[in-house]
Structures are given as structure tokens and as C-alpha cells.
Protein backbone atom coordinates (compact mmCIF):
# COMPACT_ATOMS: atom_id res chain seq x y z
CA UNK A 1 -26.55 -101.24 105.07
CA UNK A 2 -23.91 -104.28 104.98
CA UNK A 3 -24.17 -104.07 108.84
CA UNK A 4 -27.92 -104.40 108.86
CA UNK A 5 -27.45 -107.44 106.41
CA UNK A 6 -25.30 -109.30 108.60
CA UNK A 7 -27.42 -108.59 111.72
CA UNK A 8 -30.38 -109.95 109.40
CA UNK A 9 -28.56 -112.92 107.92
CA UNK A 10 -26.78 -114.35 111.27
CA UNK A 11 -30.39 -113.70 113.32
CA UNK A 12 -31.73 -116.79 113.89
CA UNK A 13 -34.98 -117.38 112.35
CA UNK A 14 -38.26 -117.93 114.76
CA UNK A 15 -40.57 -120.49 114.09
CA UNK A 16 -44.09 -119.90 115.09
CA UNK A 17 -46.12 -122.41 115.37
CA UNK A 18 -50.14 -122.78 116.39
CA UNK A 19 -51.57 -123.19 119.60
CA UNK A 20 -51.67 -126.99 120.76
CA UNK A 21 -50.02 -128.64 117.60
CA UNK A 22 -47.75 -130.17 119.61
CA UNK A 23 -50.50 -132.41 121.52
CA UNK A 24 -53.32 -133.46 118.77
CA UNK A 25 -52.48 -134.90 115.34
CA UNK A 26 -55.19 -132.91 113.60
CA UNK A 27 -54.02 -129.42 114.68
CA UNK A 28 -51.09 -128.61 111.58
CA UNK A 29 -47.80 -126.48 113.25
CA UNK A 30 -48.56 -123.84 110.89
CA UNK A 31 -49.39 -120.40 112.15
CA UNK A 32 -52.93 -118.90 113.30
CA UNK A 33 -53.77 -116.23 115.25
CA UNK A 34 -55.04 -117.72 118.42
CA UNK A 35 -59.02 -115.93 118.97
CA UNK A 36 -60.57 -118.35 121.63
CA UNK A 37 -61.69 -116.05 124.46
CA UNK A 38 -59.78 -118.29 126.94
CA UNK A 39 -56.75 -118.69 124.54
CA UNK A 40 -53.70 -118.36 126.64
CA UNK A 41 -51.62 -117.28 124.39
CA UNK A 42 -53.41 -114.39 123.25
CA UNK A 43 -53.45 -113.59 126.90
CA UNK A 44 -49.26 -113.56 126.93
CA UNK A 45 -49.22 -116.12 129.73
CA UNK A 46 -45.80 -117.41 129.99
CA UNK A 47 -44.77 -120.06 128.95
CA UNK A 48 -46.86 -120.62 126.09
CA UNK A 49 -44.68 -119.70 123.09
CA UNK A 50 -44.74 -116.84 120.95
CA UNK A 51 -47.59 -114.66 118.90
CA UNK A 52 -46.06 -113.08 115.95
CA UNK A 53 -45.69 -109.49 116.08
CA UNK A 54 -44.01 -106.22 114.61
CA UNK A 55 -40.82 -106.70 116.46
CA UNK A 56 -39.64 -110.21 115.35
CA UNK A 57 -38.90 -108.84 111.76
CA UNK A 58 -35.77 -107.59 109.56
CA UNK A 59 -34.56 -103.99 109.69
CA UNK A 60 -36.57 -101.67 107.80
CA UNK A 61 -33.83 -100.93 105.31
CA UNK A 62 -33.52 -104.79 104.61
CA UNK A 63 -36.44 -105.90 104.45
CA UNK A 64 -37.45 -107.90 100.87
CA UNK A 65 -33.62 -107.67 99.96
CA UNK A 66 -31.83 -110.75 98.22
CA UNK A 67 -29.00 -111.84 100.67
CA UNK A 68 -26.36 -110.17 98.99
CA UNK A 69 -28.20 -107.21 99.60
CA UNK A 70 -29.69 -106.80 95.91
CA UNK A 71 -33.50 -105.90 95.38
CA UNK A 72 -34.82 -108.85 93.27
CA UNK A 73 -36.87 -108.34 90.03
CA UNK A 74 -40.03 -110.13 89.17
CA UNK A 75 -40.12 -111.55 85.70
CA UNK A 76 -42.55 -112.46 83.35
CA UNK A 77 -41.66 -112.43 79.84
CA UNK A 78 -38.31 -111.32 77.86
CA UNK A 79 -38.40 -107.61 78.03
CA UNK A 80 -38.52 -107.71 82.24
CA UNK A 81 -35.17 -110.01 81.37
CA UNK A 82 -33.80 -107.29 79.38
CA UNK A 83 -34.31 -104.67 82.18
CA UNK A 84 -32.38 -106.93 84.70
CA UNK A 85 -28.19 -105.78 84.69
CA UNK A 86 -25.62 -108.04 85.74
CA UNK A 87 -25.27 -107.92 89.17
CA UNK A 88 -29.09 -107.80 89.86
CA UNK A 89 -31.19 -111.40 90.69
CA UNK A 90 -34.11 -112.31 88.97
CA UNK A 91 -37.18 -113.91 90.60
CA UNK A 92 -39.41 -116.31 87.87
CA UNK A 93 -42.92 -116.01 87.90
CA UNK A 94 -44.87 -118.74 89.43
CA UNK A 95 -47.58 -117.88 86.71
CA UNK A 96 -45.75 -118.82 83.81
CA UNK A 97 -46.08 -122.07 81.52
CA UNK A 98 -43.24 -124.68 80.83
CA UNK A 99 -42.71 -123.35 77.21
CA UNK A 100 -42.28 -119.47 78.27
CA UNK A 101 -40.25 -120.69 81.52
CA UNK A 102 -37.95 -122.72 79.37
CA UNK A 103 -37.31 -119.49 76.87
CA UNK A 104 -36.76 -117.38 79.89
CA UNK A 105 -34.16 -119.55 81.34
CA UNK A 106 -32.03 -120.38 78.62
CA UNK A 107 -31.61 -116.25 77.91
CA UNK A 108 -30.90 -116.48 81.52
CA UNK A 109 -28.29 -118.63 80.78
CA UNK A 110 -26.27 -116.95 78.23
CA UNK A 111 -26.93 -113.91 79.76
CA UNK A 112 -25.25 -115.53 82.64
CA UNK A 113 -28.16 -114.21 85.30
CA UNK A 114 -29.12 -115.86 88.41
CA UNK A 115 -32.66 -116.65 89.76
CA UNK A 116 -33.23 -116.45 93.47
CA UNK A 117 -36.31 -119.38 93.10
CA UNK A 118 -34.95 -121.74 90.83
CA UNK A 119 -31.04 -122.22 92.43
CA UNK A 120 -29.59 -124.43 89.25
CA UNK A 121 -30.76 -122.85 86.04
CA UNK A 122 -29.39 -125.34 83.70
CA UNK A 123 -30.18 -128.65 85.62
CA UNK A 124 -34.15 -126.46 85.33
CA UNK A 125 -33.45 -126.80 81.60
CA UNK A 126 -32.74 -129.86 81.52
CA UNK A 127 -35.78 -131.07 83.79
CA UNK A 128 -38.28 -128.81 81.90
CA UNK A 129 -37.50 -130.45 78.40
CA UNK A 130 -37.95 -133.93 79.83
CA UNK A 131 -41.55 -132.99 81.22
CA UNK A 132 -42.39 -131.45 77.80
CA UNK A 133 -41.04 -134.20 75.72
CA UNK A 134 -42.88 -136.86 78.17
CA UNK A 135 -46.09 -134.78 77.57
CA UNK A 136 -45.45 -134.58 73.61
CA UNK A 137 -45.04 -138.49 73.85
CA UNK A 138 -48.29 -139.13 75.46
CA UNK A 139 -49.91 -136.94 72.99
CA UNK A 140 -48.73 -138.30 70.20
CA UNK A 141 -49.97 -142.00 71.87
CA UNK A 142 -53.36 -140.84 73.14
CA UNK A 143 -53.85 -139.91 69.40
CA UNK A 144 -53.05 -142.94 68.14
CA UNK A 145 -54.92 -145.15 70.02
CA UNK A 146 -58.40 -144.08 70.82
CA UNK A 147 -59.20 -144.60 67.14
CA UNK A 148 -58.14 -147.89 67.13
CA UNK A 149 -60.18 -149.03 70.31
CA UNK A 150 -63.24 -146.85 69.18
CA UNK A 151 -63.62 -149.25 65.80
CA UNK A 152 -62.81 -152.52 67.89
CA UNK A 153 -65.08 -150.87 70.20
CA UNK A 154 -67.93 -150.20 67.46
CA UNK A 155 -67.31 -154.03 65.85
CA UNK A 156 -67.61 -155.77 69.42
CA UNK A 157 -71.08 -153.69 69.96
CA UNK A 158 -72.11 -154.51 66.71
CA UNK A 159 -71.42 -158.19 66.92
CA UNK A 160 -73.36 -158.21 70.63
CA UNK A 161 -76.09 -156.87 69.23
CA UNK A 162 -76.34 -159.56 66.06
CA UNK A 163 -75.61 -162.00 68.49
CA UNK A 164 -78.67 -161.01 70.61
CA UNK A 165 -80.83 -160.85 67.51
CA UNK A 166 -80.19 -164.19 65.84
CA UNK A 167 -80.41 -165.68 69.80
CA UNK A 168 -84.00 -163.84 69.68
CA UNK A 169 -84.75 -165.25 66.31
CA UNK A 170 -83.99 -168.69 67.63
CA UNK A 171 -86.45 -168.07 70.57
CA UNK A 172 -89.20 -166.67 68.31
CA UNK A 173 -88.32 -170.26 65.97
CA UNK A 174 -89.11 -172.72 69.18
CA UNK A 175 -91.69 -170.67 70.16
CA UNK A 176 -94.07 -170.82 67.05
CA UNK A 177 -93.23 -174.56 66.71
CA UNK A 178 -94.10 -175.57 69.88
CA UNK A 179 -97.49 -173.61 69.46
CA UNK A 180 -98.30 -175.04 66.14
CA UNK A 181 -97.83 -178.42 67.58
């Protein structure tokens, strides 16, 4: 098992990248399974780089492990925590909000547990109770000031709209005594 780990760990890692994204800007290095008919790299012509296949990847045995050789556990909510022992490594779910992420992590703290995705648990904490206090902030000020600027708002409409009416008034005023005369 340990021997497997080292032969996957000290492997260098292939990068596959797509057909022609090396000559036009539009074309991302990300992988795709060449299909064109012509495509001569589905062909195997030499020369032309590498198409992924069954024989690139990590022993059998291996495969999924954490690199210390430890099979990681998904969690989600407090009691997958509690199901984690010591020497196991967690993974946190992608899925989860800031609120439940920040009550997972600070068990994971004093439970002294690692997470494979997040490498620095406590500088996480730290960064996850900034964005929630920023977001609390500009609650508490979106609150506050749509009222006010929905009266001044209200009063500038209002005042428009007298404005036009007395202008009209005026008209209408001219208007009669110029036909009277």
C-alpha cells in the first residue's frame, strides 16, 4: 500500500490539454475529446500529444486516497463530524452556507481535525466572519436608507407635479386674458 503511494505521489502528473490550443486564442487548454473525422489525434499520429486514457491513472488500490494514504470523509452537517476519528481527513461540502460552514469549522478546530479543501482552518474562520459581518453591515444600511430616499423621493414628485400645475394655471391665466381682450 505505502509502496503504491509513493509510486502515486512522486509520478509526475500529465497535463492534457485540447487539440490546437496552443495556436488560436479562442480554443481554452482544457481537455475535450477530439471527434473531427480528420482529427489527428484521435488517429494517434505522432507527435500530436496525448488522448487521455485508462492507463495514465493511479493504482487501483490508491485511487481517491488522501496523500497520507487516508480515505477522506464528506461532510455536511455535525453528526458526519462526529463520525470522523482522529487520524481521518475531512472534506467540507461545497453545498454548504457561510453560517453552517463556520459551525463546522470551529468543532473542527477544537476537535483538532484537518480538512483536505480548506488547508488553514482557522485563518477560514477568521475570513468567514469578516464576509458575514460585511454582509450584516450592509443590511443593516440598506434598511436604513431606502426609507429615507423613498419620502425625499415622494416630496420631490409631489413638488414636480404642483410645480407643473400652478405653471398650467398660469398658462390657462394668459390664455383667457388674451382672448377676452
Amino acid at each position: 500500500m505505502n509502496s503504491l503511494l509513493a509510486i502515486r505521489n512522486k509520478r509526475r502528473k500529465i497535463v492534457f490539454k485540447r487539440l490546437d490550443s496552443h495556436k488560436k486564442k479562442r480554443i481554452a487548454p482544457g481537455w475535450r475529446k477530439p471527434r473531427g473525422f480528420d482529427a489527428k489525434l484521435r488517429r494517434f499520429r505522432a507527435g500530436r500529444g496525448r488522448l487521455v486514457g485508462t492507463g495514465y491513472g493511479a493504482p487501483v488500490e490508491v485511487r481517491g486516497l488522501s496523500p497520507e494514504g487516508l480515505k477522506p470523509r464528506m461532510v455536511c452537517c455535525m453528526k458526519d463530524l462526529t463520525l470522523i476519528s482522529e487520524g481521518e481527513r475531512a472534506i467540507i461540502s461545497t453545498r454548504l452556507g457561510m453560517r453552517k460552514k463556520l459551525d463546522l469549522l470551529r468543532e473542527m478546530q477544537k476537535k483538532d481535525l484537518k480538512a483536505l479543501n480548506i488547508p488553514n482552518v482557522s485563518q477560514a474562520i477568521q475570513l468567514i466572519e469578516k464576509i458575514i459581518q460585511e454582509r450584516k453591515d450592509k443590511k443593516k444600511q440598506a434598511k436604513k436608507a431606502p426609507v429615507q430616499t423613498k419620502k425625499k423621493d415622494l416630496a420631490e414628485k409631489v413638488s414636480d407635479e404642483e410645480k407643473k400645475e400652478r405653471e398650467k394655471k398660469e398658462k390657462d391665466k394668459l390664455l383667457i386674458k388674451r382672448e377676452i381682450v
